[in-house]
Protein backbone atom coordinates (compact mmCIF):
# COMPACT_ATOMS: atom_id res chain seq x y z
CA UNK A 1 66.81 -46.65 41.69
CA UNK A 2 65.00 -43.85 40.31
CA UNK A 3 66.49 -43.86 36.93
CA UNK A 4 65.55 -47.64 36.81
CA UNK A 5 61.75 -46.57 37.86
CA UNK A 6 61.92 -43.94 34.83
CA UNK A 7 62.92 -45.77 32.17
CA UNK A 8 59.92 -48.20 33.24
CA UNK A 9 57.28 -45.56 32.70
CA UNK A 10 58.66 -43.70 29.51
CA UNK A 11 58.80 -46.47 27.61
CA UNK A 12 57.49 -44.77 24.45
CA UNK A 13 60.21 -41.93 25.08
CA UNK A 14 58.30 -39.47 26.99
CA UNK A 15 57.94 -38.76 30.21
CA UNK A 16 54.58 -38.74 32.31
CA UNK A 17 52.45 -35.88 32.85
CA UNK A 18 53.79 -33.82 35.78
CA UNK A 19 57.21 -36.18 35.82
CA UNK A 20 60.53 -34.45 35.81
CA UNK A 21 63.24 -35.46 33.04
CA UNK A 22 66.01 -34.25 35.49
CA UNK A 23 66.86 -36.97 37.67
CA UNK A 24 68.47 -35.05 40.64
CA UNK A 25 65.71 -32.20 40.78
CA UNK A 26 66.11 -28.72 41.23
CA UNK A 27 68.95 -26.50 42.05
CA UNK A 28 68.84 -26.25 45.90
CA UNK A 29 68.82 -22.57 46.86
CA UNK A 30 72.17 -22.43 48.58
CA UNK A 31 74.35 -24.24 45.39
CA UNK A 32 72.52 -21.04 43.56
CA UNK A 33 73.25 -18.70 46.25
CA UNK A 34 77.03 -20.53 46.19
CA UNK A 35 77.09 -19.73 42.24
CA UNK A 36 75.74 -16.21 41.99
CA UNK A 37 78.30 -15.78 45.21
CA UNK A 38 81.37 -16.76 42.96
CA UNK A 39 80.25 -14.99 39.69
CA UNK A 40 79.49 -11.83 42.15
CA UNK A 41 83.06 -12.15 42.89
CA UNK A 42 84.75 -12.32 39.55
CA UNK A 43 83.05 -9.43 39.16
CA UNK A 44 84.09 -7.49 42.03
CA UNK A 45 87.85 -8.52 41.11
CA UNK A 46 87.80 -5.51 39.06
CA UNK A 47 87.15 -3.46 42.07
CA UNK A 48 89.48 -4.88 44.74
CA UNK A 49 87.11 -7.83 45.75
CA UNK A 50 84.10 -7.52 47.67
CA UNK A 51 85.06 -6.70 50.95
CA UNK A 52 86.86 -3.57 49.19
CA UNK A 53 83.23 -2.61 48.14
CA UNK A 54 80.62 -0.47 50.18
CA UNK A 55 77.66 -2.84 51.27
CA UNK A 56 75.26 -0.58 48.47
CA UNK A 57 78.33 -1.28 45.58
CA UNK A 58 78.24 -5.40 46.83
CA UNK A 59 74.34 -5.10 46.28
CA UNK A 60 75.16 -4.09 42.65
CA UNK A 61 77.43 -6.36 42.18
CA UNK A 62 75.13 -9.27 43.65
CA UNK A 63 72.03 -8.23 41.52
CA UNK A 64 74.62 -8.20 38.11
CA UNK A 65 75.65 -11.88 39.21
CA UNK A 66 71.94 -13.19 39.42
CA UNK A 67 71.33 -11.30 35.77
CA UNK A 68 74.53 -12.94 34.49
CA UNK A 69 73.49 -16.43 35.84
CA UNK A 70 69.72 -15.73 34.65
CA UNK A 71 67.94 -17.60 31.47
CA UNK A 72 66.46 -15.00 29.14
CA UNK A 73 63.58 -16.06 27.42
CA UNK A 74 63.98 -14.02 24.22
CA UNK A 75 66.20 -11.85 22.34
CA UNK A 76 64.44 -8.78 23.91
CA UNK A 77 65.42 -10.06 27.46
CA UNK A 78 68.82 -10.58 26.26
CA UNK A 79 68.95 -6.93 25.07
CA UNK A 80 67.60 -6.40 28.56
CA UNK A 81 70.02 -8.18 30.50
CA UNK A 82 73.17 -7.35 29.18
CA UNK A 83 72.21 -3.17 29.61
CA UNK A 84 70.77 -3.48 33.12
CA UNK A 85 74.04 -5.57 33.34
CA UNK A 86 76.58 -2.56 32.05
CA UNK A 87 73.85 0.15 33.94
CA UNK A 88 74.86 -1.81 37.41
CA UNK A 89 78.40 -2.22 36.78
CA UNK A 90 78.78 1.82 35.24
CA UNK A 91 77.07 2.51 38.58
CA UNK A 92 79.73 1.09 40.50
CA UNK A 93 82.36 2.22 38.52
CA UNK A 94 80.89 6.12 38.95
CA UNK A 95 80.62 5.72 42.61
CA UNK A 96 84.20 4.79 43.13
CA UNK A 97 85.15 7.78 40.97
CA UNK A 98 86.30 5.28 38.27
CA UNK A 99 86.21 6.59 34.63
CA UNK A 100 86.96 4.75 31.18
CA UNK A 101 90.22 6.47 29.69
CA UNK A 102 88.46 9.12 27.43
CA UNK A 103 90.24 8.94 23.83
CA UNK A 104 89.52 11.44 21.74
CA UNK A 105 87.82 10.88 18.23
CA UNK A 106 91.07 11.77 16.37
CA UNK A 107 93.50 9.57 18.12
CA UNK A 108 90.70 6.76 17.50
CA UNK A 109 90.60 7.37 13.91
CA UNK A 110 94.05 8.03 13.31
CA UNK A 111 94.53 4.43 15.14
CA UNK A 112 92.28 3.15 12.85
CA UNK A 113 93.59 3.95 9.59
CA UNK A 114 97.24 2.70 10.55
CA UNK A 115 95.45 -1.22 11.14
């Protein structure tokens, strides 16, 4: 019915003035909740799942989901995103003791020049 009704008024290809081109309307609140839930536990896969996680490391993990699932509006934001992004994540990492293998700058070059 609707999409009938909106092809009536844009019939020079536009729609009206305070008229929405998306015929089912906004994202309700709990099918974003429900996505920023799933991607929050993808992420927390790498740690054992969420209920592995203290309630301060879920938090993290939660506000990294909502940044992942966000819409930057320029390249600046981007930048933005993706280090508050590795900050939260690091975060967690460091408060479960986690570390990144360190590999010395010899073995990395030495790697390198075999490739």
């Amino acid at each position: 019915m609707q999409v009938s009704q909106q092809a009536q008024h844009q019939a020079d290809g536009r729609f009206a003035p305070g008229a929405s081109g998306n015929p089912l309307g906004r994202e309700s609140r709990a099918a974003k909740l429900a996505r920023r839930d799933a991607r929050a536990a993808e992420l927390a896969a790498e740690f054992g799942g969420l209920d592995a996680l203290t309630a301060v490391e879920r938090v993290m993990i939660q506000q990294a989901a909502e940044l992942l699932l966000g819409n930057p509006r320029s390249a600046e934001d981007k930048v933005r995103y993706a280090n508050t992004i590795a900050r939260l994540l690091g975060a967690v990492r460091k408060r479960r003791g986690e570390r990144e293998p360190h590999v010395p700058l010899r073995e990395r070059l030495a790697a390198e020049s075999v490739r």
